[in-house]
PDB file of N, CA and C in Angstrom:
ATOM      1  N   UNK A   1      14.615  -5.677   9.823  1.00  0.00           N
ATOM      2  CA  UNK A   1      13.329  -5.370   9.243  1.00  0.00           C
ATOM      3  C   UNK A   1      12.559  -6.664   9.051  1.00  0.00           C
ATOM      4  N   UNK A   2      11.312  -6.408   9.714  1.00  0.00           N
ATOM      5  CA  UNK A   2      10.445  -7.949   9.291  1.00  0.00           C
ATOM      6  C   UNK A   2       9.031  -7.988   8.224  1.00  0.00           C
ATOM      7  N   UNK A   3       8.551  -8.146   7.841  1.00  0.00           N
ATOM      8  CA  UNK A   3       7.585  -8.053   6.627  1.00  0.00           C
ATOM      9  C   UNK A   3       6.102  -8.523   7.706  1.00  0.00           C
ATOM     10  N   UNK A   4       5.719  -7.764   7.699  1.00  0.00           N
ATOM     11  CA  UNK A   4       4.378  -7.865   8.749  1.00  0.00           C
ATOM     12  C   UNK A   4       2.644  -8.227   7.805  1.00  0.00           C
ATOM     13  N   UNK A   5       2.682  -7.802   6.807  1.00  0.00           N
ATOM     14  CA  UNK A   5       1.740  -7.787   5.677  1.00  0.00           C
ATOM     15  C   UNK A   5       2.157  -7.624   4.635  1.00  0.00           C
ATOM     16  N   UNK A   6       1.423  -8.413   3.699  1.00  0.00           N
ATOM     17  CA  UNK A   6       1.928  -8.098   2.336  1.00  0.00           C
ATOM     18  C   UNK A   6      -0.138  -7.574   1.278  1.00  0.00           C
ATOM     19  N   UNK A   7      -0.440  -6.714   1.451  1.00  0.00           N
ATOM     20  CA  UNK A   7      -1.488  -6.038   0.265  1.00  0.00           C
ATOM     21  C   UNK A   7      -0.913  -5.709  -0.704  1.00  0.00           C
ATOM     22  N   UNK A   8      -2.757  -6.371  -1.785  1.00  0.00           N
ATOM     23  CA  UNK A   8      -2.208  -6.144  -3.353  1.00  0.00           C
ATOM     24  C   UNK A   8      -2.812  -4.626  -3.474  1.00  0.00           C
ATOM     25  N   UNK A   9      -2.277  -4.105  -4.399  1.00  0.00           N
ATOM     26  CA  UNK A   9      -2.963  -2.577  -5.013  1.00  0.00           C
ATOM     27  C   UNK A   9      -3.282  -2.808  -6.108  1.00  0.00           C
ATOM     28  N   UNK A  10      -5.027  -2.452  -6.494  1.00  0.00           N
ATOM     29  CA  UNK A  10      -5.698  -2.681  -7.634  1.00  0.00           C
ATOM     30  C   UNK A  10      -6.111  -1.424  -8.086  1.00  0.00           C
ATOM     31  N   UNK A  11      -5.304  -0.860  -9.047  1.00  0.00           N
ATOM     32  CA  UNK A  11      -5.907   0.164  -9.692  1.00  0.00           C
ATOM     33  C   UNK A  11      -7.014   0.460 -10.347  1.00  0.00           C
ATOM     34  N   UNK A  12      -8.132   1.188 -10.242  1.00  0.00           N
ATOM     35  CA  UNK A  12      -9.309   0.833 -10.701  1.00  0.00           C
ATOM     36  C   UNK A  12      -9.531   2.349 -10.779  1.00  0.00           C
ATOM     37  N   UNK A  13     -10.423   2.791 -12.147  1.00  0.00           N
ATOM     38  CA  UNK A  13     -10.864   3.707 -12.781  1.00  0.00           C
ATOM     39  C   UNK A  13     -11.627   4.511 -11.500  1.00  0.00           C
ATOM     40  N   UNK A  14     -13.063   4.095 -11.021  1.00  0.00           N
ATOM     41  CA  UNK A  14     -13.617   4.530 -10.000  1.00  0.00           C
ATOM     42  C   UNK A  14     -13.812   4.084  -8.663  1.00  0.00           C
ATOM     43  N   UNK A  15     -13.408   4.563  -7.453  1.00  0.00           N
ATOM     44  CA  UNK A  15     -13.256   4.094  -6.113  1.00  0.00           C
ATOM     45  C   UNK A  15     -15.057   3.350  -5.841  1.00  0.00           C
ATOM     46  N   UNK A  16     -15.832   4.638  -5.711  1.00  0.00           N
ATOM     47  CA  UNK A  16     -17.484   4.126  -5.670  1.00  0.00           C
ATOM     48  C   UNK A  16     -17.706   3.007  -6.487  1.00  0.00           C
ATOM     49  N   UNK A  17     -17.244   2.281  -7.785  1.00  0.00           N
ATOM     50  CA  UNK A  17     -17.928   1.959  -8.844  1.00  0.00           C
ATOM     51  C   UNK A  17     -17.140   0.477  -8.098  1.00  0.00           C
ATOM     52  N   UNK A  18     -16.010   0.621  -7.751  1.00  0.00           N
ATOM     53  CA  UNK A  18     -15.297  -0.923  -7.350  1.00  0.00           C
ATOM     54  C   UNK A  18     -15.697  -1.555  -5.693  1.00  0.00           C
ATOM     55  N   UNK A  19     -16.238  -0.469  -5.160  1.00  0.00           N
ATOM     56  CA  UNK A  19     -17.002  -0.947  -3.274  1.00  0.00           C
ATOM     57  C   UNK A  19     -17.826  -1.872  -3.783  1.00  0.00           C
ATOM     58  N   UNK A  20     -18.519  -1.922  -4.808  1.00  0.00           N
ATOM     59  CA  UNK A  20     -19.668  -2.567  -4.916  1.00  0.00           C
ATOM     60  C   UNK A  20     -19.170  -3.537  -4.902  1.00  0.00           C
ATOM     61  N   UNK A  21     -18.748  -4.058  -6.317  1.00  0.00           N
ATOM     62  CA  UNK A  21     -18.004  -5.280  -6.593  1.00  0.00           C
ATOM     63  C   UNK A  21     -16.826  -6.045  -5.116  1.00  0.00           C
ATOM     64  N   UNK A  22     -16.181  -5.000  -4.513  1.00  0.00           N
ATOM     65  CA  UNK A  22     -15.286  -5.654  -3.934  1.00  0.00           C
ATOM     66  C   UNK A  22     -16.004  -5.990  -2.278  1.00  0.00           C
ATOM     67  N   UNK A  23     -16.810  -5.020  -2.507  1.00  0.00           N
ATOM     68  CA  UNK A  23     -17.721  -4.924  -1.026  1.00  0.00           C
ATOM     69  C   UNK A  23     -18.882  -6.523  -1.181  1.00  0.00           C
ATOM     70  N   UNK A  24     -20.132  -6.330  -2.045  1.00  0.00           N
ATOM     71  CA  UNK A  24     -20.851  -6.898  -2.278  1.00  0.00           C
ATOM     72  C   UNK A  24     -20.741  -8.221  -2.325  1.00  0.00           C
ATOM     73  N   UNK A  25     -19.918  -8.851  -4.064  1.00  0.00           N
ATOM     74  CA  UNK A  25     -19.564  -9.309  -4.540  1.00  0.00           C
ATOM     75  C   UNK A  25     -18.592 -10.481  -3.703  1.00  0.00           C
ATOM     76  N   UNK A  26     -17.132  -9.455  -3.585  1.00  0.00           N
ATOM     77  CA  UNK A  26     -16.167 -10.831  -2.999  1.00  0.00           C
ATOM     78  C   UNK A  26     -16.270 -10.615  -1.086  1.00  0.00           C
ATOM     79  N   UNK A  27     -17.351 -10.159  -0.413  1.00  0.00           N
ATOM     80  CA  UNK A  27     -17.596  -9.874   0.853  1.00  0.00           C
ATOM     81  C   UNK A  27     -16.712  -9.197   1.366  1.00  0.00           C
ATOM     82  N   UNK A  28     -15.912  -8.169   0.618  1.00  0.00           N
ATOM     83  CA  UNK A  28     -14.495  -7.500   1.949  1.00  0.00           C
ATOM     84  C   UNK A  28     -15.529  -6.293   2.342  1.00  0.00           C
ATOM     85  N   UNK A  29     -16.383  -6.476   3.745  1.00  0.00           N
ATOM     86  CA  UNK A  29     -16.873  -5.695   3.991  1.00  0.00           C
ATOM     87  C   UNK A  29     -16.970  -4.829   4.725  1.00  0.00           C
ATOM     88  N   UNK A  30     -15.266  -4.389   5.099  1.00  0.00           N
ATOM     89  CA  UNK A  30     -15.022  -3.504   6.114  1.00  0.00           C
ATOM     90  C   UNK A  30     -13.771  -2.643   5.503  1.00  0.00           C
ATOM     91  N   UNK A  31     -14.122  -0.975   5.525  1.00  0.00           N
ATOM     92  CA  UNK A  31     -13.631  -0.260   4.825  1.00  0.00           C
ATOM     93  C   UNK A  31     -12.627  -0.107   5.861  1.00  0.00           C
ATOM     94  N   UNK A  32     -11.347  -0.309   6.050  1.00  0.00           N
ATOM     95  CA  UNK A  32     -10.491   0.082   6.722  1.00  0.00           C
ATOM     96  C   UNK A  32      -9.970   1.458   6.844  1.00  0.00           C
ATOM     97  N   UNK A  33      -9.907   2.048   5.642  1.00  0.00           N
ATOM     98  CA  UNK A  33      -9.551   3.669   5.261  1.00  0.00           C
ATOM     99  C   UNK A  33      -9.913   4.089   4.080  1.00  0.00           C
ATOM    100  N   UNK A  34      -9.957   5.038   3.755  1.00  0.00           N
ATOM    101  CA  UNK A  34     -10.481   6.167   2.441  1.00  0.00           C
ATOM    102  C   UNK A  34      -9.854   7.631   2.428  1.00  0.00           C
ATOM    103  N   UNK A  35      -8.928   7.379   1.586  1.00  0.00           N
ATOM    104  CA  UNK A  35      -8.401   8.803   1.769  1.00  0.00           C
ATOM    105  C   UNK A  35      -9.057   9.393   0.693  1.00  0.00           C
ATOM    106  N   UNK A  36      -9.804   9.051  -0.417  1.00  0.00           N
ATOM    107  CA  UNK A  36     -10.475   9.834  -1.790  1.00  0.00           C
ATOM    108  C   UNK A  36      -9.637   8.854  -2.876  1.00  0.00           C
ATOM    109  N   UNK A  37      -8.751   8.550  -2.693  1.00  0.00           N
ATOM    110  CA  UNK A  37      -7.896   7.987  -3.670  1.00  0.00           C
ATOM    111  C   UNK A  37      -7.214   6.535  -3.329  1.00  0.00           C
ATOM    112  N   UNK A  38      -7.875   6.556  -2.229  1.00  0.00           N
ATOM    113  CA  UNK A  38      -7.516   4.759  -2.157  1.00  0.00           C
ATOM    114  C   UNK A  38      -7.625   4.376  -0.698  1.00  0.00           C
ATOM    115  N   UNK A  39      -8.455   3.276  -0.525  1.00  0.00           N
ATOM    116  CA  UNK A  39      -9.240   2.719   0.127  1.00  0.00           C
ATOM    117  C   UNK A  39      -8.574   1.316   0.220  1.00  0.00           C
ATOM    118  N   UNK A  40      -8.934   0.741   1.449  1.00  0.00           N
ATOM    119  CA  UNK A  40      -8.554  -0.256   2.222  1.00  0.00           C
ATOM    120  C   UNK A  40      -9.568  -1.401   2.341  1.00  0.00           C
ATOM    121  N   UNK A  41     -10.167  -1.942   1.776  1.00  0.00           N
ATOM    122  CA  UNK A  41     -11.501  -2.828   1.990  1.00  0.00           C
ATOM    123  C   UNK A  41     -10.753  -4.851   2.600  1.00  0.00           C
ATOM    124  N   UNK A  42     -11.265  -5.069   4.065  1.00  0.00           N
ATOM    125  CA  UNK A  42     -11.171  -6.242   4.500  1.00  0.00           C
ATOM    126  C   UNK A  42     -12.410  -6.868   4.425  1.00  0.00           C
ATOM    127  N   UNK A  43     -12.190  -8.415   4.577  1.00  0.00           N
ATOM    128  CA  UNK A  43     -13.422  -9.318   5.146  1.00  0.00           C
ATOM    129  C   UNK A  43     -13.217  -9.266   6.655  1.00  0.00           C
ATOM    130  N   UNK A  44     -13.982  -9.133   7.338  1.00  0.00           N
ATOM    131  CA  UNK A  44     -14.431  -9.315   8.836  1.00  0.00           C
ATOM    132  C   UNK A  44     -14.731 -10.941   8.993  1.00  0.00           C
ATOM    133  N   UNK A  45     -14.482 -11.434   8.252  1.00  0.00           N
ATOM    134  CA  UNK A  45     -14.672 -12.992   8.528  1.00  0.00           C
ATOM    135  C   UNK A  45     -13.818 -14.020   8.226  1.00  0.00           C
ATOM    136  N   UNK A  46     -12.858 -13.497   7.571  1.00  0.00           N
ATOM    137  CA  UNK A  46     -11.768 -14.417   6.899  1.00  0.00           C
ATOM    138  C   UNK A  46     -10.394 -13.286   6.914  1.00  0.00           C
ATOM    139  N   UNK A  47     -10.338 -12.410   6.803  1.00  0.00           N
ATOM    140  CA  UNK A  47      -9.237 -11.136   7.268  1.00  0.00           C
ATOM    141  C   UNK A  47      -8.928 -10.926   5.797  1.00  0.00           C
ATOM    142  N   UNK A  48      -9.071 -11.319   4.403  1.00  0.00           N
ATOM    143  CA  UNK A  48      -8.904 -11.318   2.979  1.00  0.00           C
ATOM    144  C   UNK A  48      -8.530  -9.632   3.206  1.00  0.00           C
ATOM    145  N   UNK A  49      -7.900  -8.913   2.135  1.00  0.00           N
ATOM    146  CA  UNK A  49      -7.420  -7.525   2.139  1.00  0.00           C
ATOM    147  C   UNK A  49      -7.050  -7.249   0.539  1.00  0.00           C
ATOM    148  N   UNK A  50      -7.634  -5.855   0.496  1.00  0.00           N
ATOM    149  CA  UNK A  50      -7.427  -5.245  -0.999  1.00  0.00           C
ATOM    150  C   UNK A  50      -7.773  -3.656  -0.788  1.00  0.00           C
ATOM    151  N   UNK A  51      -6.337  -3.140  -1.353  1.00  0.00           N
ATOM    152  CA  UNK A  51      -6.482  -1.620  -1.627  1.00  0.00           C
ATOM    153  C   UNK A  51      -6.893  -1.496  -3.325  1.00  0.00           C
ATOM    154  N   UNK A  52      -7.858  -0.470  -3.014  1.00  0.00           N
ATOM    155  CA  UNK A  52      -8.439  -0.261  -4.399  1.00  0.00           C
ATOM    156  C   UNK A  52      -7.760   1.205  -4.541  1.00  0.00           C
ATOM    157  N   UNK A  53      -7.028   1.817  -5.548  1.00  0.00           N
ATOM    158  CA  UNK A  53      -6.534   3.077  -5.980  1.00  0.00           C
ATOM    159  C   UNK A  53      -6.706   3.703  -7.260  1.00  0.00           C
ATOM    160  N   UNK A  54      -6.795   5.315  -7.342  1.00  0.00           N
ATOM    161  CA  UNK A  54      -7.092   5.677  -8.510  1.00  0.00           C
ATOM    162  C   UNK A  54      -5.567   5.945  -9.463  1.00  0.00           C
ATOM    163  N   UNK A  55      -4.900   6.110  -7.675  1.00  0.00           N
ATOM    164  CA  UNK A  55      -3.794   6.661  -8.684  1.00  0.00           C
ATOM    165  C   UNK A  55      -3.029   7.029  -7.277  1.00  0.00           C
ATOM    166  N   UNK A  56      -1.929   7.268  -7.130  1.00  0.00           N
ATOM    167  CA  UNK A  56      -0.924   7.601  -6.308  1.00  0.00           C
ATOM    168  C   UNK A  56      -1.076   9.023  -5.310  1.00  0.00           C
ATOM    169  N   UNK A  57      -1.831   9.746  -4.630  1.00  0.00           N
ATOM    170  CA  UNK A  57      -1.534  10.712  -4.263  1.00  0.00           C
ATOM    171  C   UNK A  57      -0.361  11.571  -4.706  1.00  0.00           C
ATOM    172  N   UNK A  58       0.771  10.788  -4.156  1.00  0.00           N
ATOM    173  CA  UNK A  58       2.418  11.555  -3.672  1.00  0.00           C
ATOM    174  C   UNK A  58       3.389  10.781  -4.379  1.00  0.00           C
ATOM    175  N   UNK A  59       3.387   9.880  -5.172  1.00  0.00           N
ATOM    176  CA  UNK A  59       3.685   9.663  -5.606  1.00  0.00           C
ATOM    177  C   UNK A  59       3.943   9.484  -7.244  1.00  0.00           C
ATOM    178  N   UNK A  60       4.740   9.449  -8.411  1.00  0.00           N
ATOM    179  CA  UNK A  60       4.764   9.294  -9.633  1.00  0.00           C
ATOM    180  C   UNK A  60       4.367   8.056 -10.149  1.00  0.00           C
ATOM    181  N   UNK A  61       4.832   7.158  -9.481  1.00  0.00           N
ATOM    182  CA  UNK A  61       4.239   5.636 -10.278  1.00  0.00           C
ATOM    183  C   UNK A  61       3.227   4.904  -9.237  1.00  0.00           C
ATOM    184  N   UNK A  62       2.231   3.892  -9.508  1.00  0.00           N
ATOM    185  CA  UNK A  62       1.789   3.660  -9.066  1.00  0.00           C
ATOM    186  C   UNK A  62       2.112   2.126  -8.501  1.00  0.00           C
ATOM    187  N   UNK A  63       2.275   1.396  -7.410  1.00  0.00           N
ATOM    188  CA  UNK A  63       2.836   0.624  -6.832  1.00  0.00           C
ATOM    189  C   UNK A  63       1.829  -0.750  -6.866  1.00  0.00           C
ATOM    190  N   UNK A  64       2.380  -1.941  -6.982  1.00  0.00           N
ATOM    191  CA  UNK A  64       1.299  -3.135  -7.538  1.00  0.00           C
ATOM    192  C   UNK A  64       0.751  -3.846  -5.775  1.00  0.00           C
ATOM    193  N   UNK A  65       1.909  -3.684  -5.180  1.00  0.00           N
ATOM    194  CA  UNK A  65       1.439  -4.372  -3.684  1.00  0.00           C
ATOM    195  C   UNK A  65       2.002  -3.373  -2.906  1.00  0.00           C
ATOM    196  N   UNK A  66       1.755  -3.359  -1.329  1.00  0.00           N
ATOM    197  CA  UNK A  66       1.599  -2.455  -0.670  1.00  0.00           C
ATOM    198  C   UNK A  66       2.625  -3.678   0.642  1.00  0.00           C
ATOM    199  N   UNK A  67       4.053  -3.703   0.831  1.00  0.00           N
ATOM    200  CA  UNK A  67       4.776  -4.627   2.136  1.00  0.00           C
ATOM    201  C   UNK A  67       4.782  -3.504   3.231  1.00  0.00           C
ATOM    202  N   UNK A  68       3.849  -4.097   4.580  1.00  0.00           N
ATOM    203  CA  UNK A  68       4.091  -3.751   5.379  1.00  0.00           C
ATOM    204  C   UNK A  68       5.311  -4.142   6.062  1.00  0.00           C
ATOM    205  N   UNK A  69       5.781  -3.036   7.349  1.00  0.00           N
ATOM    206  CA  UNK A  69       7.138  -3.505   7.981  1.00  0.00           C
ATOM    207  C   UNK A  69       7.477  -3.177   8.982  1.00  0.00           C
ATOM    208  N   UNK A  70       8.170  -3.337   9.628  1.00  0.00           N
ATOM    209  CA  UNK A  70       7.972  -3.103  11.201  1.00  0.00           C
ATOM    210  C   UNK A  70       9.212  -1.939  11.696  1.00  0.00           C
ATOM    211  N   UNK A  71      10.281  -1.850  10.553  1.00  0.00           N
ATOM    212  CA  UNK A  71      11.141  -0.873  10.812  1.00  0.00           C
ATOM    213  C   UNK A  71      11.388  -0.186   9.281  1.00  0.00           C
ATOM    214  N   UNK A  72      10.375   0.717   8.730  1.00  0.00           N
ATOM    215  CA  UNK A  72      10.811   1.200   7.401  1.00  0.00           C
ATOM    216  C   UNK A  72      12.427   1.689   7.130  1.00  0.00           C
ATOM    217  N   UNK A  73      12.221   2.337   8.454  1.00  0.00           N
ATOM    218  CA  UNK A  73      14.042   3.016   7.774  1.00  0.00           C
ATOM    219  C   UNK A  73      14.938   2.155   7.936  1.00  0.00           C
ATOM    220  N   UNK A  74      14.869   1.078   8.184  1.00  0.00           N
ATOM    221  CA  UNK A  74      16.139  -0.369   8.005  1.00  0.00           C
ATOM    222  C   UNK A  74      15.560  -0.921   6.819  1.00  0.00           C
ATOM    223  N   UNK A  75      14.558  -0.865   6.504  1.00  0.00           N
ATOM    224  CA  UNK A  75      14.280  -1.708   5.220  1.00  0.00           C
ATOM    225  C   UNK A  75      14.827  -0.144   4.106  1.00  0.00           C
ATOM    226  N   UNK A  76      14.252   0.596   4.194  1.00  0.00           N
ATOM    227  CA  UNK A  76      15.137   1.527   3.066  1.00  0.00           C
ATOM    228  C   UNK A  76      16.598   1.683   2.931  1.00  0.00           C
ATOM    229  N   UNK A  77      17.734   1.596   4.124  1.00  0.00           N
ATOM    230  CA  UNK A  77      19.055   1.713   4.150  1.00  0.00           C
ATOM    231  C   UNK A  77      19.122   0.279   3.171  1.00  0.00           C
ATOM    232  N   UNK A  78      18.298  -1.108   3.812  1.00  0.00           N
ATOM    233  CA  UNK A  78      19.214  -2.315   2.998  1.00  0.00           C
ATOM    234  C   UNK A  78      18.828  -1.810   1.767  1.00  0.00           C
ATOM    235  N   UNK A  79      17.696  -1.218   0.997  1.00  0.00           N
ATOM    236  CA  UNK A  79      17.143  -1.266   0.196  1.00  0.00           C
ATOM    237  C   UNK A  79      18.270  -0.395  -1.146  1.00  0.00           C
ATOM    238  N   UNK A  80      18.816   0.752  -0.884  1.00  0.00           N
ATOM    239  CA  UNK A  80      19.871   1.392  -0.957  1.00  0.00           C
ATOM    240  C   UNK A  80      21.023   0.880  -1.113  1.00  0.00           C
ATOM    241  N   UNK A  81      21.651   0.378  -0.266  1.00  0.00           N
ATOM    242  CA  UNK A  81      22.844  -0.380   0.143  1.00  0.00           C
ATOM    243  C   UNK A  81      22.696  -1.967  -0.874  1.00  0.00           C
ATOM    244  N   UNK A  82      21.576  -2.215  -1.305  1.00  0.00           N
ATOM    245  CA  UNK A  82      21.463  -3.503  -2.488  1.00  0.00           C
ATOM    246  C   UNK A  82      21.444  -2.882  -3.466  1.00  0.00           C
ATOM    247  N   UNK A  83      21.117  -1.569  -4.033  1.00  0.00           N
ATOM    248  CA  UNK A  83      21.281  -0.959  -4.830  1.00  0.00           C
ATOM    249  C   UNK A  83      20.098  -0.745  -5.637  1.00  0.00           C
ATOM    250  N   UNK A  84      18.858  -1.374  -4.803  1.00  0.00           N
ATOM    251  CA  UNK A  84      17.326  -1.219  -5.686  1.00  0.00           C
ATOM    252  C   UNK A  84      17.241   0.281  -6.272  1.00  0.00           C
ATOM    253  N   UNK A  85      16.315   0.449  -7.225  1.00  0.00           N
ATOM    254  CA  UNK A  85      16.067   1.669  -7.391  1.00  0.00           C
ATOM    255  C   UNK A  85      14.771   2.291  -5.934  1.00  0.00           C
ATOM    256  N   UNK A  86      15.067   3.623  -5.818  1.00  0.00           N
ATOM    257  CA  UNK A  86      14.036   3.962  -5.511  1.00  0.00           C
ATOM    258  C   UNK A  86      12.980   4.838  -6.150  1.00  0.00           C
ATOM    259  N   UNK A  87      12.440   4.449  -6.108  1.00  0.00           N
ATOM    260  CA  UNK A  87      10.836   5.329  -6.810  1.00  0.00           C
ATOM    261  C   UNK A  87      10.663   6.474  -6.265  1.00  0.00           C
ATOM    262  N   UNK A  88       9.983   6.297  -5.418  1.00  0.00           N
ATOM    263  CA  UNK A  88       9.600   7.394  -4.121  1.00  0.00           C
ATOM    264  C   UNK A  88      10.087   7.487  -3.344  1.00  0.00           C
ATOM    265  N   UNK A  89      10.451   8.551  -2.283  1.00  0.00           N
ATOM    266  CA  UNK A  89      11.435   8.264  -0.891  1.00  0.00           C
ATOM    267  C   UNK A  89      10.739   8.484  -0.466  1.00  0.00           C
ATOM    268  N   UNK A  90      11.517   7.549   0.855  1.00  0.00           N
ATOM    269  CA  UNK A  90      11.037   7.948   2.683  1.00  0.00           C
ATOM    270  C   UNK A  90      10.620   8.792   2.690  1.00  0.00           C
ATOM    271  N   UNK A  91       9.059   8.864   3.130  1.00  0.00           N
ATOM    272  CA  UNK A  91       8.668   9.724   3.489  1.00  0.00           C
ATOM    273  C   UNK A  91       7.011  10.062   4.513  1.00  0.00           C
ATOM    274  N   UNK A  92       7.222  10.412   5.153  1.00  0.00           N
ATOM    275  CA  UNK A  92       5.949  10.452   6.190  1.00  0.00           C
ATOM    276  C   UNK A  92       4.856  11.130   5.674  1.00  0.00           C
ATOM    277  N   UNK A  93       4.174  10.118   5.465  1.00  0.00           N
ATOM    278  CA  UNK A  93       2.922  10.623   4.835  1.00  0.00           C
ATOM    279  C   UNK A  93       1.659  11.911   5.908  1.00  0.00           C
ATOM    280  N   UNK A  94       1.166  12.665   5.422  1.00  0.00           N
ATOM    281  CA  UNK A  94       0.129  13.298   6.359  1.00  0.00           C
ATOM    282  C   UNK A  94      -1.274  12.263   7.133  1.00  0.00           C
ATOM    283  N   UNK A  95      -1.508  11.287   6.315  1.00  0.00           N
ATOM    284  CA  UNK A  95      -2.316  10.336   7.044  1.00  0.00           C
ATOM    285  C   UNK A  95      -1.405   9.419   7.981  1.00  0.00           C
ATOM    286  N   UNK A  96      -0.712   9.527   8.285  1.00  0.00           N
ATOM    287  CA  UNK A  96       0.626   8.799   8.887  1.00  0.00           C
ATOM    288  C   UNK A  96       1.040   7.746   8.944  1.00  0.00           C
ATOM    289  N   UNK A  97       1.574   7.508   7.769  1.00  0.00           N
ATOM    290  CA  UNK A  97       2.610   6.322   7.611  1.00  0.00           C
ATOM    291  C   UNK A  97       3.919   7.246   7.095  1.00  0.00           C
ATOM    292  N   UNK A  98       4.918   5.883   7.089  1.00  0.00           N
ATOM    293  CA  UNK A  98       6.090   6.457   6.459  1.00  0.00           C
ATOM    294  C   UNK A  98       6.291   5.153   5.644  1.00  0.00           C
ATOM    295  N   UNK A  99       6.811   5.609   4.471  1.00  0.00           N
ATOM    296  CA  UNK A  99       7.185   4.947   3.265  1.00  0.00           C
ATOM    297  C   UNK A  99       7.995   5.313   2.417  1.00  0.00           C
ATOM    298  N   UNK A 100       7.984   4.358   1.098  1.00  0.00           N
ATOM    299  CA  UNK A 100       9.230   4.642   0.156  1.00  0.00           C
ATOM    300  C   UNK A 100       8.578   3.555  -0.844  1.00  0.00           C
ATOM    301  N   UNK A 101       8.912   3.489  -1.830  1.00  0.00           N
ATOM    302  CA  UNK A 101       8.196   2.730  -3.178  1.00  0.00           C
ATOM    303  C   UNK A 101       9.836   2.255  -3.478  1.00  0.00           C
ATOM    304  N   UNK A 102       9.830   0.875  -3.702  1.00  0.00           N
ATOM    305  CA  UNK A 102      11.010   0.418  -4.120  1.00  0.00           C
ATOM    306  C   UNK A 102      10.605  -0.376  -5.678  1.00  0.00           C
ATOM    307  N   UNK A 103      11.646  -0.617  -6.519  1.00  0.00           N
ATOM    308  CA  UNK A 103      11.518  -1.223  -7.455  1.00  0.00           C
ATOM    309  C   UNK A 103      12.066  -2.483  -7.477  1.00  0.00           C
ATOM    310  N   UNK A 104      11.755  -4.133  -7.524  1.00  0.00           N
ATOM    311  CA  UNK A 104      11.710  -5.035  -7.697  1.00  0.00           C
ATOM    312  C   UNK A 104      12.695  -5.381  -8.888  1.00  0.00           C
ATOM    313  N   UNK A 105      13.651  -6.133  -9.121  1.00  0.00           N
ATOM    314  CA  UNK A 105      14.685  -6.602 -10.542  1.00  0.00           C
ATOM    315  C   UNK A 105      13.554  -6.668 -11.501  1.00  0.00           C
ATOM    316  N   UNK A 106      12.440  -7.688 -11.316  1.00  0.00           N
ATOM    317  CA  UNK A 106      11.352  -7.403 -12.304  1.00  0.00           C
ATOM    318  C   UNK A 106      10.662  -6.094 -13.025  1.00  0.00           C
ATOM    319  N   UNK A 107      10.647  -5.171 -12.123  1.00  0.00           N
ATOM    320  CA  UNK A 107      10.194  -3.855 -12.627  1.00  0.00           C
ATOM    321  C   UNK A 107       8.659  -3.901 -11.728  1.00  0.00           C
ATOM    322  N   UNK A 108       8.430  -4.958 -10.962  1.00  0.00           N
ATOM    323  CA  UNK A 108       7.240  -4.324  -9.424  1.00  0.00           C
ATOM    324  C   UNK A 108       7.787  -3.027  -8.853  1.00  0.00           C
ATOM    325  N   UNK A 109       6.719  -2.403  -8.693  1.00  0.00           N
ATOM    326  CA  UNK A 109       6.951  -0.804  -8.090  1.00  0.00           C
ATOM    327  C   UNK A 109       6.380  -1.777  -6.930  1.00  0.00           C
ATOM    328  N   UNK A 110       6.969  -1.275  -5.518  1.00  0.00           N
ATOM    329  CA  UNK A 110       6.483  -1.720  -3.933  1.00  0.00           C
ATOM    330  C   UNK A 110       6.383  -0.681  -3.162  1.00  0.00           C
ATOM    331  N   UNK A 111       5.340  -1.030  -2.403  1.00  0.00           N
ATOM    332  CA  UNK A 111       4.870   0.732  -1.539  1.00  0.00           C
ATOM    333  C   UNK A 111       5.317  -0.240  -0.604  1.00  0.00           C
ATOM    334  N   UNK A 112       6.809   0.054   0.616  1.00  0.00           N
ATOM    335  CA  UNK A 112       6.993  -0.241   1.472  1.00  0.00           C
ATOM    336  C   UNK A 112       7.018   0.729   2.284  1.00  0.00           C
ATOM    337  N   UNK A 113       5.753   0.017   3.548  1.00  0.00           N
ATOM    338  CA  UNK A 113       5.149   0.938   4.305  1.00  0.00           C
ATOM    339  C   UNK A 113       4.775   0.836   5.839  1.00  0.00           C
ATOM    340  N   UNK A 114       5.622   1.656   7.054  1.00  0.00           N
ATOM    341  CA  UNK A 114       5.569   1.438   8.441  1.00  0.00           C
ATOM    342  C   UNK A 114       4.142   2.618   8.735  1.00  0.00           C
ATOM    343  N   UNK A 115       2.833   1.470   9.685  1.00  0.00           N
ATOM    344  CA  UNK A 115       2.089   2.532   9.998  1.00  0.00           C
ATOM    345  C   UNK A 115       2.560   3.025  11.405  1.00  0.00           C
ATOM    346  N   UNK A 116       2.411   4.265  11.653  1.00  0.00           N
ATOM    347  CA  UNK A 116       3.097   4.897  12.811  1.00  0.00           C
ATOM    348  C   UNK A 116       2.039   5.068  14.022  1.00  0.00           C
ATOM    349  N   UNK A 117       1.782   5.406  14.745  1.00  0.00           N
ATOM    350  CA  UNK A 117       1.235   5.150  16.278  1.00  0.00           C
ATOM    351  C   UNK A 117       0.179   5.895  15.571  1.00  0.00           C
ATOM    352  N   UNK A 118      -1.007   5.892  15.824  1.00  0.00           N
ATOM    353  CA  UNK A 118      -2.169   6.607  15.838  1.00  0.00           C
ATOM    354  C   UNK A 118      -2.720   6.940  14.543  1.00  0.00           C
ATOM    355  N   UNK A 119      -1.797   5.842  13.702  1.00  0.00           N
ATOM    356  CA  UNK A 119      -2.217   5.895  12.348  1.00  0.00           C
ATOM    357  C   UNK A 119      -3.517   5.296  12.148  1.00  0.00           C
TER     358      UNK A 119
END
């Protein structure tokens, strides 16, 4: 398993109310995705990245960074097999990724997450 990206997740009260600020403000001015509940905003000029969220869809807790990866289900077996907790399981999302929320010794919730072909 290799770590391909690492995004932070900023929980924020209103999705519309934070474009401004994150759009305007710190220039990430390219919406990568919007599912209603959490949005993807880049700079087109510097590649900078921030998911803004209200709250978890599918999940119970809400996750602080978002590790991309290039083989999720080898990163969940080690993940298991070290004995992390898991939060959320594997699981293929309908916008299509597959993921799993792991918990950190610190107590970081992690949305570790493979996007799948045509995602």
């Amino acid at each position: 398993m290799k770590v391909t990206r690492i995004i932070p997740d900023v929980r924020v009260p209103d999705l519309d109310a934070a474009r401004g600020f994150y759009a305007d403000y710190l220039g990430l001015d390219v919406e990568e995705f919007d599912l209603g509940w959490v949005t993807r905003r880049t700079s087109s000029s510097t590649g900078a990245v921030v998911q803004l969220l209200t709250g978890d869809a599918t999940a119970a807790e809400d996750p602080l960074v978002s590790v991309m990866v290039d083989d999720v289900d080898a990163a969940f077996r080690e993940a298991r097999e070290r004995g992390y907790e898991i939060v959320h399981p594997l699981t293929t999302e309908a916008w299509g990724v597959s993921r799993f929320f792991v918990r950190a010794p610190d107590g970081t919730v992690l949305n570790v997450v493979q996007e799948r072909p045509g995602s």
